[in-house]
Structures are given as structure tokens and as C-alpha cells.
PDB file of N, CA and C in Angstrom:
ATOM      1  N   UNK A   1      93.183  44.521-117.834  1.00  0.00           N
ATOM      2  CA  UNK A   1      92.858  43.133-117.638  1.00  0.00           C
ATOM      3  C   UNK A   1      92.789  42.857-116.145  1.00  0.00           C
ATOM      4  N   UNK A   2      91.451  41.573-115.933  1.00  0.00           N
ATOM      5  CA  UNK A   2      91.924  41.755-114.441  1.00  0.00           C
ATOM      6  C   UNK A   2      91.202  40.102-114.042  1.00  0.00           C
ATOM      7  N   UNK A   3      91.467  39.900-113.526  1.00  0.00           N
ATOM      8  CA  UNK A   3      91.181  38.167-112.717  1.00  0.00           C
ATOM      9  C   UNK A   3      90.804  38.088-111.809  1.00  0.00           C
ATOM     10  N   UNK A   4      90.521  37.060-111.411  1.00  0.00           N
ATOM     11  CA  UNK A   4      90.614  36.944-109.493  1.00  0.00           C
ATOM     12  C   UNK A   4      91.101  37.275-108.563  1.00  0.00           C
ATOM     13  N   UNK A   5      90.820  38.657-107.876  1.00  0.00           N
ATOM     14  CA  UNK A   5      91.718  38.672-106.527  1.00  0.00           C
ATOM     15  C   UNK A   5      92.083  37.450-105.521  1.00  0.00           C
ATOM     16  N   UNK A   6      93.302  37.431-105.018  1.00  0.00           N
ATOM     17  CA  UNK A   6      93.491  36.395-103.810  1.00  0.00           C
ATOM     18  C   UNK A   6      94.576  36.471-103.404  1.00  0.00           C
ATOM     19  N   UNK A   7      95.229  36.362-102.116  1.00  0.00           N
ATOM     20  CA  UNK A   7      96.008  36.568-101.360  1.00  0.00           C
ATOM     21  C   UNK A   7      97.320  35.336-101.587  1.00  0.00           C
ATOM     22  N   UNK A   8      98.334  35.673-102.291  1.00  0.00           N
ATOM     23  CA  UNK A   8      99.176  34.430-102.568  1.00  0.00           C
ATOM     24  C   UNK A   8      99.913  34.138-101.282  1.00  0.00           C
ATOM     25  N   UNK A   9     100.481  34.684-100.324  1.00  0.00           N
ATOM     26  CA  UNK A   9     101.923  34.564 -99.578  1.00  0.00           C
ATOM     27  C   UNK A   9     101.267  35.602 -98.467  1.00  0.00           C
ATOM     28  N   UNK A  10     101.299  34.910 -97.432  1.00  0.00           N
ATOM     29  CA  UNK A  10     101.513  35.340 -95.897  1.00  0.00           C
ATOM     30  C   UNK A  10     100.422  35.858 -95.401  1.00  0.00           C
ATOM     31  N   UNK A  11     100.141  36.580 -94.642  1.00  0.00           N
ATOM     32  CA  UNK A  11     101.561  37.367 -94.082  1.00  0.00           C
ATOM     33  C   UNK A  11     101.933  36.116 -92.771  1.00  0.00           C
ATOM     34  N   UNK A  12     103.579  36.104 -93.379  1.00  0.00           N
ATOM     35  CA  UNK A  12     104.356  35.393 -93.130  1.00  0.00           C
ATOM     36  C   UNK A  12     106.053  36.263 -92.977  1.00  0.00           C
ATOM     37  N   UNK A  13     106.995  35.971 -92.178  1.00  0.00           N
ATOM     38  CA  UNK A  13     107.524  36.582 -92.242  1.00  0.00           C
ATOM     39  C   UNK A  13     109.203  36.252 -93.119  1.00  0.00           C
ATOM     40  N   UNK A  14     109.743  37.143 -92.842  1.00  0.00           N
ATOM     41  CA  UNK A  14     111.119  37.000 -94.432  1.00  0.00           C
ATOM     42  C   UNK A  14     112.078  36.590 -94.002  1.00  0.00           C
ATOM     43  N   UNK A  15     112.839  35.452 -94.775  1.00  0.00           N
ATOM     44  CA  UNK A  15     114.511  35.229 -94.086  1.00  0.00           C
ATOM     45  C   UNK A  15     115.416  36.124 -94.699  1.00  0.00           C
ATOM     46  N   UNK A  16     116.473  35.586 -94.664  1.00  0.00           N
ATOM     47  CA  UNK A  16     117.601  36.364 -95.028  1.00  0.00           C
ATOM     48  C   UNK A  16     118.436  36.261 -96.147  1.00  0.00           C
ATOM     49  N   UNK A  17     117.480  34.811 -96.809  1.00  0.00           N
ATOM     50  CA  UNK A  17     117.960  34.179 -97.660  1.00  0.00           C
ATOM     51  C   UNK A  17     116.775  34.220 -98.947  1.00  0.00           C
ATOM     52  N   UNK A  18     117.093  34.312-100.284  1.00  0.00           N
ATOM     53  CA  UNK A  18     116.228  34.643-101.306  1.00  0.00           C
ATOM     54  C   UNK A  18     115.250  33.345-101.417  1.00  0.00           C
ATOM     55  N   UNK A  19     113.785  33.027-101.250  1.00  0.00           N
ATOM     56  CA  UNK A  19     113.045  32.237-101.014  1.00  0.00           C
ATOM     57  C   UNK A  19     111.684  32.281-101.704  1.00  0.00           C
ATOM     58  N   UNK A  20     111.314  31.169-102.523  1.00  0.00           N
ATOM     59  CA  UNK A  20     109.760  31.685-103.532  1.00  0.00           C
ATOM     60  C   UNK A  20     108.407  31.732-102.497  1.00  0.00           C
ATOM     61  N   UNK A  21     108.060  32.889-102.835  1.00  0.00           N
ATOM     62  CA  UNK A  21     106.447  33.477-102.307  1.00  0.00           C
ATOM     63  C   UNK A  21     105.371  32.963-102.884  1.00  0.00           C
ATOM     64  N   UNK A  22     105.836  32.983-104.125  1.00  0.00           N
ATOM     65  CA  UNK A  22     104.872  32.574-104.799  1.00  0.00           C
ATOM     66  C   UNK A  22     104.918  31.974-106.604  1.00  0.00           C
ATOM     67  N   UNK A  23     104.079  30.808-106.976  1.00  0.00           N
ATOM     68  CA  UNK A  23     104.451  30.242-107.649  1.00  0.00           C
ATOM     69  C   UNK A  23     103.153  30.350-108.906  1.00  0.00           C
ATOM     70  N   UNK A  24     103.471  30.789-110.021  1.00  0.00           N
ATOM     71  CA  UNK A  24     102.328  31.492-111.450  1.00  0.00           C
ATOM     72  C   UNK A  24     101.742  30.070-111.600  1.00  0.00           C
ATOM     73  N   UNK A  25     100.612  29.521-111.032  1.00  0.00           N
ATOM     74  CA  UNK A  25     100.047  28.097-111.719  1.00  0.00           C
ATOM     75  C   UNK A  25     100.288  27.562-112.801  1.00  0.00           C
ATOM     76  N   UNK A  26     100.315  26.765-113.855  1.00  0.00           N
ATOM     77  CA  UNK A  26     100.512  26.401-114.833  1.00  0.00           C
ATOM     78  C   UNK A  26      99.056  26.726-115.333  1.00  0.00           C
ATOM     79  N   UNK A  27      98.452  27.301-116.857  1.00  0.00           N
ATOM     80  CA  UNK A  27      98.087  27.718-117.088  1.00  0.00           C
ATOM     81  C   UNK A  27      97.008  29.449-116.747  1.00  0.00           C
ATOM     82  N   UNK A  28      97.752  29.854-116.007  1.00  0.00           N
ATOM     83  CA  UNK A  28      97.565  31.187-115.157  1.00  0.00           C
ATOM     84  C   UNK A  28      98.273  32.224-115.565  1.00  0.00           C
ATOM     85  N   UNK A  29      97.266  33.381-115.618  1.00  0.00           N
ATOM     86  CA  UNK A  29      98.227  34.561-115.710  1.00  0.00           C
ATOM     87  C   UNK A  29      97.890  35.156-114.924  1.00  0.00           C
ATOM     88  N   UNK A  30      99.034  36.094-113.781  1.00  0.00           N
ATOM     89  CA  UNK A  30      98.805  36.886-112.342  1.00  0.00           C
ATOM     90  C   UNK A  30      99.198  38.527-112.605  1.00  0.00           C
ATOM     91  N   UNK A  31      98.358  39.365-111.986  1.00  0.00           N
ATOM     92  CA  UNK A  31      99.063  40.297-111.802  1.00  0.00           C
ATOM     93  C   UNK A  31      99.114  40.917-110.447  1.00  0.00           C
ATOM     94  N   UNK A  32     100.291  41.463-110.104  1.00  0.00           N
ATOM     95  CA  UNK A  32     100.311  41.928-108.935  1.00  0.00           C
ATOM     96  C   UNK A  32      99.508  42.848-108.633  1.00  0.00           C
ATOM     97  N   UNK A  33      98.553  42.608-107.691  1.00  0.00           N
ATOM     98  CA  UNK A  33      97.495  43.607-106.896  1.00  0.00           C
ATOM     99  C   UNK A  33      98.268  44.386-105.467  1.00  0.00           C
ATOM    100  N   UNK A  34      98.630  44.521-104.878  1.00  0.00           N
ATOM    101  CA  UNK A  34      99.365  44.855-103.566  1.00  0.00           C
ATOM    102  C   UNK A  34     100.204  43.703-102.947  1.00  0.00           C
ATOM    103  N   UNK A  35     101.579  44.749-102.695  1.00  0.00           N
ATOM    104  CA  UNK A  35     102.429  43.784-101.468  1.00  0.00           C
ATOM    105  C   UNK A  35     102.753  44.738-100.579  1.00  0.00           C
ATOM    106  N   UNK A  36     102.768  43.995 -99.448  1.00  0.00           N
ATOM    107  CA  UNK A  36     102.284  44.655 -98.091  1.00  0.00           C
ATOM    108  C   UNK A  36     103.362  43.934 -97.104  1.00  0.00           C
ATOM    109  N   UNK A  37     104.620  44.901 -96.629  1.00  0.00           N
ATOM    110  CA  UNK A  37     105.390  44.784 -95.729  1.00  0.00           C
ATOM    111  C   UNK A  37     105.927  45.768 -94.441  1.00  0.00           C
ATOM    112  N   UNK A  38     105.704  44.718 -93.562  1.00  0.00           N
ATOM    113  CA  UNK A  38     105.874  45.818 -92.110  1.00  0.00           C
ATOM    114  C   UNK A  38     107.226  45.037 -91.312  1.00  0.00           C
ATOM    115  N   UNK A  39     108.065  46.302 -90.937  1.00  0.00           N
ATOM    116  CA  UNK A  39     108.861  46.311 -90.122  1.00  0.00           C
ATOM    117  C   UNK A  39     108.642  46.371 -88.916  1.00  0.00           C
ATOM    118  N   UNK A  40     107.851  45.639 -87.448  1.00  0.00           N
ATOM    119  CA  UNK A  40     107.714  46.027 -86.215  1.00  0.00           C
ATOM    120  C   UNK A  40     108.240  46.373 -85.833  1.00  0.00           C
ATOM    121  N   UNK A  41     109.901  46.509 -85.899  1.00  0.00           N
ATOM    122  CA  UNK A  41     111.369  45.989 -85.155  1.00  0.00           C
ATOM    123  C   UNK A  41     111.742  47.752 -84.873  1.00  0.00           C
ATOM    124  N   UNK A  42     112.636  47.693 -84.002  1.00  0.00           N
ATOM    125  CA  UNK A  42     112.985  49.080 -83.561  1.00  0.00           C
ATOM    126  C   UNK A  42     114.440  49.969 -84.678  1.00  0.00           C
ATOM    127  N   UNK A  43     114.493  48.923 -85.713  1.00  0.00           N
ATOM    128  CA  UNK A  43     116.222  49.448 -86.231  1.00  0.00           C
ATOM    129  C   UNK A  43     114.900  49.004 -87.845  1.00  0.00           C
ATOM    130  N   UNK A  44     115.826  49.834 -88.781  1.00  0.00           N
ATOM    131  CA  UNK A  44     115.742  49.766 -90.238  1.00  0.00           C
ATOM    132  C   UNK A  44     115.820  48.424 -90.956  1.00  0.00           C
ATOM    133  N   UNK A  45     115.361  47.917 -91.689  1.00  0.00           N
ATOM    134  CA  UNK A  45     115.674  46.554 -92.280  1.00  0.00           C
ATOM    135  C   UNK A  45     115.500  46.468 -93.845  1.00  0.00           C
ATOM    136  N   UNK A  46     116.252  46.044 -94.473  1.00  0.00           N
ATOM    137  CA  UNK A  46     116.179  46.092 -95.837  1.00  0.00           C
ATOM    138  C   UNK A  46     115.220  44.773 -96.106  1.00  0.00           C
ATOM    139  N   UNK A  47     114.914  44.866 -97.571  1.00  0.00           N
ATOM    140  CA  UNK A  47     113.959  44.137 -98.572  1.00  0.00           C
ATOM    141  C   UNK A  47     114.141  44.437 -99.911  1.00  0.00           C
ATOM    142  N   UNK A  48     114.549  42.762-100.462  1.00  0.00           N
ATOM    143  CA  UNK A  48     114.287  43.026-101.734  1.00  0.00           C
ATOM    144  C   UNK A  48     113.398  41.648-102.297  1.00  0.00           C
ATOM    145  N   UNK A  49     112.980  41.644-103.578  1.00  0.00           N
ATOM    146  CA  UNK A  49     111.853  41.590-104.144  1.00  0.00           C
ATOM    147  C   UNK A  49     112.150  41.011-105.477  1.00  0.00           C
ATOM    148  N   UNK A  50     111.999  39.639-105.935  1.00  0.00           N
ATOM    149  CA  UNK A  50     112.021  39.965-107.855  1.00  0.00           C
ATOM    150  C   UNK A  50     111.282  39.031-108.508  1.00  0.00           C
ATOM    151  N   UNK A  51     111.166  39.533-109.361  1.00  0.00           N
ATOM    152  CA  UNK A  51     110.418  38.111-110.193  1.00  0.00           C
ATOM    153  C   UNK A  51     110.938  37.408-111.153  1.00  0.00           C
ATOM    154  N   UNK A  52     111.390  36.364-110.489  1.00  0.00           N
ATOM    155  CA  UNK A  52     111.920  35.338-111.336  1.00  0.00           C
ATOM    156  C   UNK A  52     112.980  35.283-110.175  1.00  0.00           C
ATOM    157  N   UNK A  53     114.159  34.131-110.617  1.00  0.00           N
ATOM    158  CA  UNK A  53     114.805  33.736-109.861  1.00  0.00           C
ATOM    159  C   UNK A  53     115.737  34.923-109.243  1.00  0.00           C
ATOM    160  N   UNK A  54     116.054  35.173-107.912  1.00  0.00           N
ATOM    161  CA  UNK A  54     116.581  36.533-107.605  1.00  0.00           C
ATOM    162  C   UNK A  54     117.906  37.131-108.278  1.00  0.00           C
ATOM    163  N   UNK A  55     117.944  37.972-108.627  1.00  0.00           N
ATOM    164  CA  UNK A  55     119.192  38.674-109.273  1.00  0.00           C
ATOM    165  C   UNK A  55     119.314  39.625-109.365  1.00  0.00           C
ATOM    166  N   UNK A  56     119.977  40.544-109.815  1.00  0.00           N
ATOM    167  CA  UNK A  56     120.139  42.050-109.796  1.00  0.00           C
ATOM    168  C   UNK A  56     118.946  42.759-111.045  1.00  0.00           C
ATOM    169  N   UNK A  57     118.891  41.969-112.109  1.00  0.00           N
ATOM    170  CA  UNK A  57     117.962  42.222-112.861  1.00  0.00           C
ATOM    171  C   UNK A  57     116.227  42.360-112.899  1.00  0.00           C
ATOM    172  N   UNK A  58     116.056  41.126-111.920  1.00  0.00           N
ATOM    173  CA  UNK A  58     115.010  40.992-111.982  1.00  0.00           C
ATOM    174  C   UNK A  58     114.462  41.259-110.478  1.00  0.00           C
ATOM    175  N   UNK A  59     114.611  42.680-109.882  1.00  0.00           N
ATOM    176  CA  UNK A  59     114.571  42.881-108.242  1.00  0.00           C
ATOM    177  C   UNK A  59     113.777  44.192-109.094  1.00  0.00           C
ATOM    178  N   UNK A  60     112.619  43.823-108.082  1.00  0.00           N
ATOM    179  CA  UNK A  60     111.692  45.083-107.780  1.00  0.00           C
ATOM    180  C   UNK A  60     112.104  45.925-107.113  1.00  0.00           C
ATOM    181  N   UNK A  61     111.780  45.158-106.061  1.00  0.00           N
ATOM    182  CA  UNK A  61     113.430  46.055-104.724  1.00  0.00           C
ATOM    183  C   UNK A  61     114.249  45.920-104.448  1.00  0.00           C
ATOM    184  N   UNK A  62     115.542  46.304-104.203  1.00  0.00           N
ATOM    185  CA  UNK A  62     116.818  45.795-104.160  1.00  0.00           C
ATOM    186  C   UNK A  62     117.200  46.463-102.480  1.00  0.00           C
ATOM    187  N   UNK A  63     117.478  45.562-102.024  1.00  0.00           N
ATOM    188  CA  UNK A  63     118.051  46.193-100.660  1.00  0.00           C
ATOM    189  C   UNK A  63     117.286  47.511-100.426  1.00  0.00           C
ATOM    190  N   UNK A  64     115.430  47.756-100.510  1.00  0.00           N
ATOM    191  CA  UNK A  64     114.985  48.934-100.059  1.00  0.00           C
ATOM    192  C   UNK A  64     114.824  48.787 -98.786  1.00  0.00           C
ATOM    193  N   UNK A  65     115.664  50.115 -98.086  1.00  0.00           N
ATOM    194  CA  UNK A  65     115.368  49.829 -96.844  1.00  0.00           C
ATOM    195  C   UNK A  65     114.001  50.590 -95.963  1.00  0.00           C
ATOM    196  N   UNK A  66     113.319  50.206 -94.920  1.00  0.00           N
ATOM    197  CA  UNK A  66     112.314  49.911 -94.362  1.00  0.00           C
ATOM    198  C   UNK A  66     112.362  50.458 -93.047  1.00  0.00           C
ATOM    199  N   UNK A  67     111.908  51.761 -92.954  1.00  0.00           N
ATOM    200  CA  UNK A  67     112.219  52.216 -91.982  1.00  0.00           C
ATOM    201  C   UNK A  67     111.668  51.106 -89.954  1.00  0.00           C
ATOM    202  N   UNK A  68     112.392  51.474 -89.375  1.00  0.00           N
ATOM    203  CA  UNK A  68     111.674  50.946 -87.564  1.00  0.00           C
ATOM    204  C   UNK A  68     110.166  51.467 -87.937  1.00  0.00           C
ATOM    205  N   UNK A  69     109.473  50.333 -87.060  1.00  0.00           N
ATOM    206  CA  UNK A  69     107.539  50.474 -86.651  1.00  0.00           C
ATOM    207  C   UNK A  69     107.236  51.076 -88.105  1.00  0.00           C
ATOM    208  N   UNK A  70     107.528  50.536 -89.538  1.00  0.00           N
ATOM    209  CA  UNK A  70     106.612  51.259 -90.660  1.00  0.00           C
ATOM    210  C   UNK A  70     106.380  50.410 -91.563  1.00  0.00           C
ATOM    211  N   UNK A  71     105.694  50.582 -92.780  1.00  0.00           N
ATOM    212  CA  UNK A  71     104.933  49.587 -93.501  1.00  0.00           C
ATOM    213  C   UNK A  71     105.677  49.810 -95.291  1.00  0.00           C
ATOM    214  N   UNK A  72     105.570  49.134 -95.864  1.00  0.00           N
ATOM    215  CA  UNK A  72     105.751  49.338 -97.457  1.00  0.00           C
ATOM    216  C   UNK A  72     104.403  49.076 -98.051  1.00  0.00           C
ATOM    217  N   UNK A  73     103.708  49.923 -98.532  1.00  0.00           N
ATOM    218  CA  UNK A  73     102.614  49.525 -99.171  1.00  0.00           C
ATOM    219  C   UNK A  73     102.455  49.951-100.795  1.00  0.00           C
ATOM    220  N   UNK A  74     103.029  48.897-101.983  1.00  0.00           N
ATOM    221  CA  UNK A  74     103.594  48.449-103.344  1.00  0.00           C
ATOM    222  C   UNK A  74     102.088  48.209-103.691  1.00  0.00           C
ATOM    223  N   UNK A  75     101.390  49.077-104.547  1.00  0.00           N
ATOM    224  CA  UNK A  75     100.401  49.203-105.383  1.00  0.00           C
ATOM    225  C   UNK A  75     100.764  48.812-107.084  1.00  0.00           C
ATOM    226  N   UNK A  76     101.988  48.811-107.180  1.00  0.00           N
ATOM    227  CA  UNK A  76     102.561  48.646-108.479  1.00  0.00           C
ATOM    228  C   UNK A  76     102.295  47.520-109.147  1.00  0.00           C
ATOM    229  N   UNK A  77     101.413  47.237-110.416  1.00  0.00           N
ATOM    230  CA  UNK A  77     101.163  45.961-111.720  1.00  0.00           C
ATOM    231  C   UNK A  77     101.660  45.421-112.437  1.00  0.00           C
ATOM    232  N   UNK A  78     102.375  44.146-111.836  1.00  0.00           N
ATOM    233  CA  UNK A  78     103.348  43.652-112.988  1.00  0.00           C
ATOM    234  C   UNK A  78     102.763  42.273-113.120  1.00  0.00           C
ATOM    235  N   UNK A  79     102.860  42.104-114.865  1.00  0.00           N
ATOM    236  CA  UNK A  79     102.348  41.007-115.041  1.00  0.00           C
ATOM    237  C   UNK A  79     103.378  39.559-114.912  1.00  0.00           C
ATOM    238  N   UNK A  80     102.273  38.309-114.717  1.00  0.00           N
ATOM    239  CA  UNK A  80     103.414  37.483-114.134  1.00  0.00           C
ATOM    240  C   UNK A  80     102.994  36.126-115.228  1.00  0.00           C
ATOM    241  N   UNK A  81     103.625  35.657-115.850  1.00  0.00           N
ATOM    242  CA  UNK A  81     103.363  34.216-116.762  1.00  0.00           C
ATOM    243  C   UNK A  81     103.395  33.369-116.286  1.00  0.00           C
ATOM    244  N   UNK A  82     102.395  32.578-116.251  1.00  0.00           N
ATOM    245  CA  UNK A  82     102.295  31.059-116.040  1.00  0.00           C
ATOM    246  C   UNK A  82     103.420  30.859-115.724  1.00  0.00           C
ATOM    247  N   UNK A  83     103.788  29.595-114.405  1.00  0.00           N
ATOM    248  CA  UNK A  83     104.734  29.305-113.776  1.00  0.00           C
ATOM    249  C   UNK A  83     106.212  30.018-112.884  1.00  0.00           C
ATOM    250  N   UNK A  84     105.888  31.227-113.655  1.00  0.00           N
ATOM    251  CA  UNK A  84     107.253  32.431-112.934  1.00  0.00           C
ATOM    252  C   UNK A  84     106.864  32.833-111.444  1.00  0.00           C
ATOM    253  N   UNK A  85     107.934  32.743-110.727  1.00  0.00           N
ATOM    254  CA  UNK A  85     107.377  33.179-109.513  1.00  0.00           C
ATOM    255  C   UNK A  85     108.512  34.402-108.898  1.00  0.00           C
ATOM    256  N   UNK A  86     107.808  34.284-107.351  1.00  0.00           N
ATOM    257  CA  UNK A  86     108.223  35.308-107.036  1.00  0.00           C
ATOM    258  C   UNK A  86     108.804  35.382-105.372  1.00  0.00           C
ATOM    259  N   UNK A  87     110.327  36.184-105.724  1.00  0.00           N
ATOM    260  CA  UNK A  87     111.158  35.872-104.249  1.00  0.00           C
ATOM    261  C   UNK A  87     111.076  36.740-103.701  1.00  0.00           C
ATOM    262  N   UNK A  88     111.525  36.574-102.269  1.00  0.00           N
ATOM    263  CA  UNK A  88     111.495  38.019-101.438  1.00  0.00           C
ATOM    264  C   UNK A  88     112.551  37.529-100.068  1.00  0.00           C
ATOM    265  N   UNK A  89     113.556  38.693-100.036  1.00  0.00           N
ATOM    266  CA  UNK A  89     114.274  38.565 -98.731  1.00  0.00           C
ATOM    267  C   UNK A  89     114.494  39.395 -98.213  1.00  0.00           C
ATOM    268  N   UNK A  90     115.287  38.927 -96.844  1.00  0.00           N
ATOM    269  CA  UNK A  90     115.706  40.692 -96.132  1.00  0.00           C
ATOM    270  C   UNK A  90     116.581  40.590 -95.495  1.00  0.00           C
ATOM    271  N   UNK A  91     117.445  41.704 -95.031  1.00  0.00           N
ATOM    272  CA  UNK A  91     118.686  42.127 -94.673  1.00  0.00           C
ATOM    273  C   UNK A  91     118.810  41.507 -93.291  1.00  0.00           C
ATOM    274  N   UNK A  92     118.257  41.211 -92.679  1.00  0.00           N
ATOM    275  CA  UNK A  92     117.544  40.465 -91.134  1.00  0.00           C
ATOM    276  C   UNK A  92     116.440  39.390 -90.985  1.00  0.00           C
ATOM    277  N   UNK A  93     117.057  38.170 -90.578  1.00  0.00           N
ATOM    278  CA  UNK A  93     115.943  37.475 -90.680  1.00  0.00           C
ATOM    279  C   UNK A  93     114.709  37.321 -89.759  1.00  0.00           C
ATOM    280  N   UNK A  94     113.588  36.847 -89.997  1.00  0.00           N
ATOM    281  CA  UNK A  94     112.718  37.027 -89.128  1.00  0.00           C
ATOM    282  C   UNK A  94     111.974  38.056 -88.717  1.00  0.00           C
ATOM    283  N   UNK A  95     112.296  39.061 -89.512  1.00  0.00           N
ATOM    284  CA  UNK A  95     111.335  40.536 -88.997  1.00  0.00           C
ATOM    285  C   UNK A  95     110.541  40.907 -89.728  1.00  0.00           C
ATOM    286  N   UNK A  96     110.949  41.017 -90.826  1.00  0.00           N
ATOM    287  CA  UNK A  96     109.523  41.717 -91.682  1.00  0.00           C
ATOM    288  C   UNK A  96     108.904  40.719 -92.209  1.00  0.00           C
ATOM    289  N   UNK A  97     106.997  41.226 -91.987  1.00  0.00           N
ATOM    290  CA  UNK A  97     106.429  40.374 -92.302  1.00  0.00           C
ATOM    291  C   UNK A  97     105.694  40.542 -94.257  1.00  0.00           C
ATOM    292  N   UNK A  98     105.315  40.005 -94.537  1.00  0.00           N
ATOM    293  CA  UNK A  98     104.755  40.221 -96.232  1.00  0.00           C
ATOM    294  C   UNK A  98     103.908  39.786 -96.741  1.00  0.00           C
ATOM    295  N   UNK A  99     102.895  40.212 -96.832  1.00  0.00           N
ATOM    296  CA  UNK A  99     101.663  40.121 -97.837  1.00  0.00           C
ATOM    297  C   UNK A  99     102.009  39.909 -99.262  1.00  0.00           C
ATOM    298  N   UNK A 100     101.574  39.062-100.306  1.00  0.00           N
ATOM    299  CA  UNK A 100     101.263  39.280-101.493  1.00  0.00           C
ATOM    300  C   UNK A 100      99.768  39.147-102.179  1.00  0.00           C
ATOM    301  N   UNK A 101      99.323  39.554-102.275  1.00  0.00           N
ATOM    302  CA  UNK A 101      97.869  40.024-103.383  1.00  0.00           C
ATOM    303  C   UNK A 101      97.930  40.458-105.228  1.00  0.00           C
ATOM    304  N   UNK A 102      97.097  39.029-105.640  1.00  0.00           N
ATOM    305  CA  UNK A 102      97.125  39.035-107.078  1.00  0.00           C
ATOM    306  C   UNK A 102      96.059  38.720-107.792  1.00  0.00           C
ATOM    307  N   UNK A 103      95.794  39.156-108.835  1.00  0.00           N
ATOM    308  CA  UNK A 103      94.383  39.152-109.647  1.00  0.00           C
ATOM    309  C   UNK A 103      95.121  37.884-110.569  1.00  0.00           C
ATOM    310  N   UNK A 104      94.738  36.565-110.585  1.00  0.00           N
ATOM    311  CA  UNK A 104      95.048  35.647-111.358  1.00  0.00           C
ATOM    312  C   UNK A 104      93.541  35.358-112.306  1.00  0.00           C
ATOM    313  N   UNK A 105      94.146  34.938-113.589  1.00  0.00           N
ATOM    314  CA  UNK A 105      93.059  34.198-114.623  1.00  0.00           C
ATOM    315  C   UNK A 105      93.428  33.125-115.327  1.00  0.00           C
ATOM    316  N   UNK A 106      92.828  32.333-115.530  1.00  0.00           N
ATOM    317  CA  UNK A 106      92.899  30.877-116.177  1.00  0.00           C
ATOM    318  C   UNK A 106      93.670  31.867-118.194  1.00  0.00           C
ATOM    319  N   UNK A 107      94.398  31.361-118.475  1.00  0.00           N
ATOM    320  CA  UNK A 107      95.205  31.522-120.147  1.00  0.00           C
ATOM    321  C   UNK A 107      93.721  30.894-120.746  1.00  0.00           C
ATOM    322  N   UNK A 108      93.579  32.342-121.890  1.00  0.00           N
ATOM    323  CA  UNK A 108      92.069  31.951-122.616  1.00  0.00           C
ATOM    324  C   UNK A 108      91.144  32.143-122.368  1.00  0.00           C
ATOM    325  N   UNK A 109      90.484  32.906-121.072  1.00  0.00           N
ATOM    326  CA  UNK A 109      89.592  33.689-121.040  1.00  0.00           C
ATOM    327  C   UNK A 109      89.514  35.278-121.364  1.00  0.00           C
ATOM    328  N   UNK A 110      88.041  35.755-121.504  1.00  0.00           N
ATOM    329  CA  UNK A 110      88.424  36.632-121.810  1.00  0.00           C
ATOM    330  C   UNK A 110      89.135  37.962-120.411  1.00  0.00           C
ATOM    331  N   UNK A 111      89.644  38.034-119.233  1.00  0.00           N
ATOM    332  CA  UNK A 111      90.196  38.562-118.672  1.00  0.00           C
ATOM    333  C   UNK A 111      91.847  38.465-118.749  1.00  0.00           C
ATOM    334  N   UNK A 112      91.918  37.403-119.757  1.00  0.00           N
ATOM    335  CA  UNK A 112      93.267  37.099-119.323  1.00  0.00           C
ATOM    336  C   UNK A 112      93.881  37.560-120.757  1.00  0.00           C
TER     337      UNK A 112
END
């Protein structure tokens, strides 16, 4: 299945505190196309990731850490329901920056 590509969130960069990226429209279904995070910074920095409100359960990434000057590039498809969204934080605030990219479709067509 596949929808509209479009760029939900950033690139903007991450606090330290768990914060929504992005929010499933009301009648929308999304799937994750690429998320795209870079560390400029000279030291390691963690990132984590979830969908739905943050928790241990629902973390894509959990405290993955991110090496100095390198990128995370998350090709991985997860589908997202109408209205669920999606958090992202990091071990340091202010450094890493984050892309999100998603194929969204209107509920009831045929892509969706």
C-alpha cells in the first residue's frame, strides 16, 4: 500500500524531553517512508523514537546511540492510524537534527 509521499517533521532539531513530530490526520492512514537523523556534534548522543505516547513499549529506538559527525538513516514501514502520532527525543538537547518522511492516504481509497 502506498499514499502520498511528504515530509512530516523538520529537519528540526531534538530536545531532551519526549515531544510529538508528528500528528496521523483524522481520517489518514501514514506509513513511515524514511527518518533521517544527524549528529554534527563531536561526542555520541542518544535517540529514541515511538509511536504513540513515549514509553518503553512503544520506542522504535530506545536510547540508540548515534555516533559524533554521523547520520541514522531508518528505511523501516510502520503503519500509523489516523490520529496516532509520533515522539522523538534525545539524550542532549539541541543536537540532533530529524527528518520524518511518510506516504499518507485519505481512509477509503483504494491505496489506503
Amino acid at each position: 500500500m502506498t499514499g502520498t509521499p511528504r515530509r512530516v517533521h523538520g529537519p528540526a532539531q531534538v530536545t531532551n524531553a519526549a515531544a510529538t513530530k508528528y500528528t496521523v490526520p483524522t481520517g489518514v492512514k501514514a506509513w513511515t517512508r524514511h527518518i533521517h537523523v544527524q549528529n554534527p556534534s563531536g561526542s555520541p548522543v542518544t535517540f529514541t523514537l515511538s509511536i504513540g505516547a513515549d514509553a518503553a513499549a512503544t520506542r522504535i529506538f530506545d536510547a540508540y546511540s548515534i555516533p559524533a559527525g554521523t547520520t541514522l538513516d531508518y528505511w523501516g514501514r510502520h503503519t500509523l492510524e489516523a490520529t496516532q502520532i509520533v515522539q522523538a527525543l534525545a539524550g542532549t538537547t539541541l543536537i540532533l537534527t530529524l527528518t520524518i518522511d511518510v506516504d499518507e492516504a485519505i481512509v477509503g481509497t483504494p491505496s489506503a
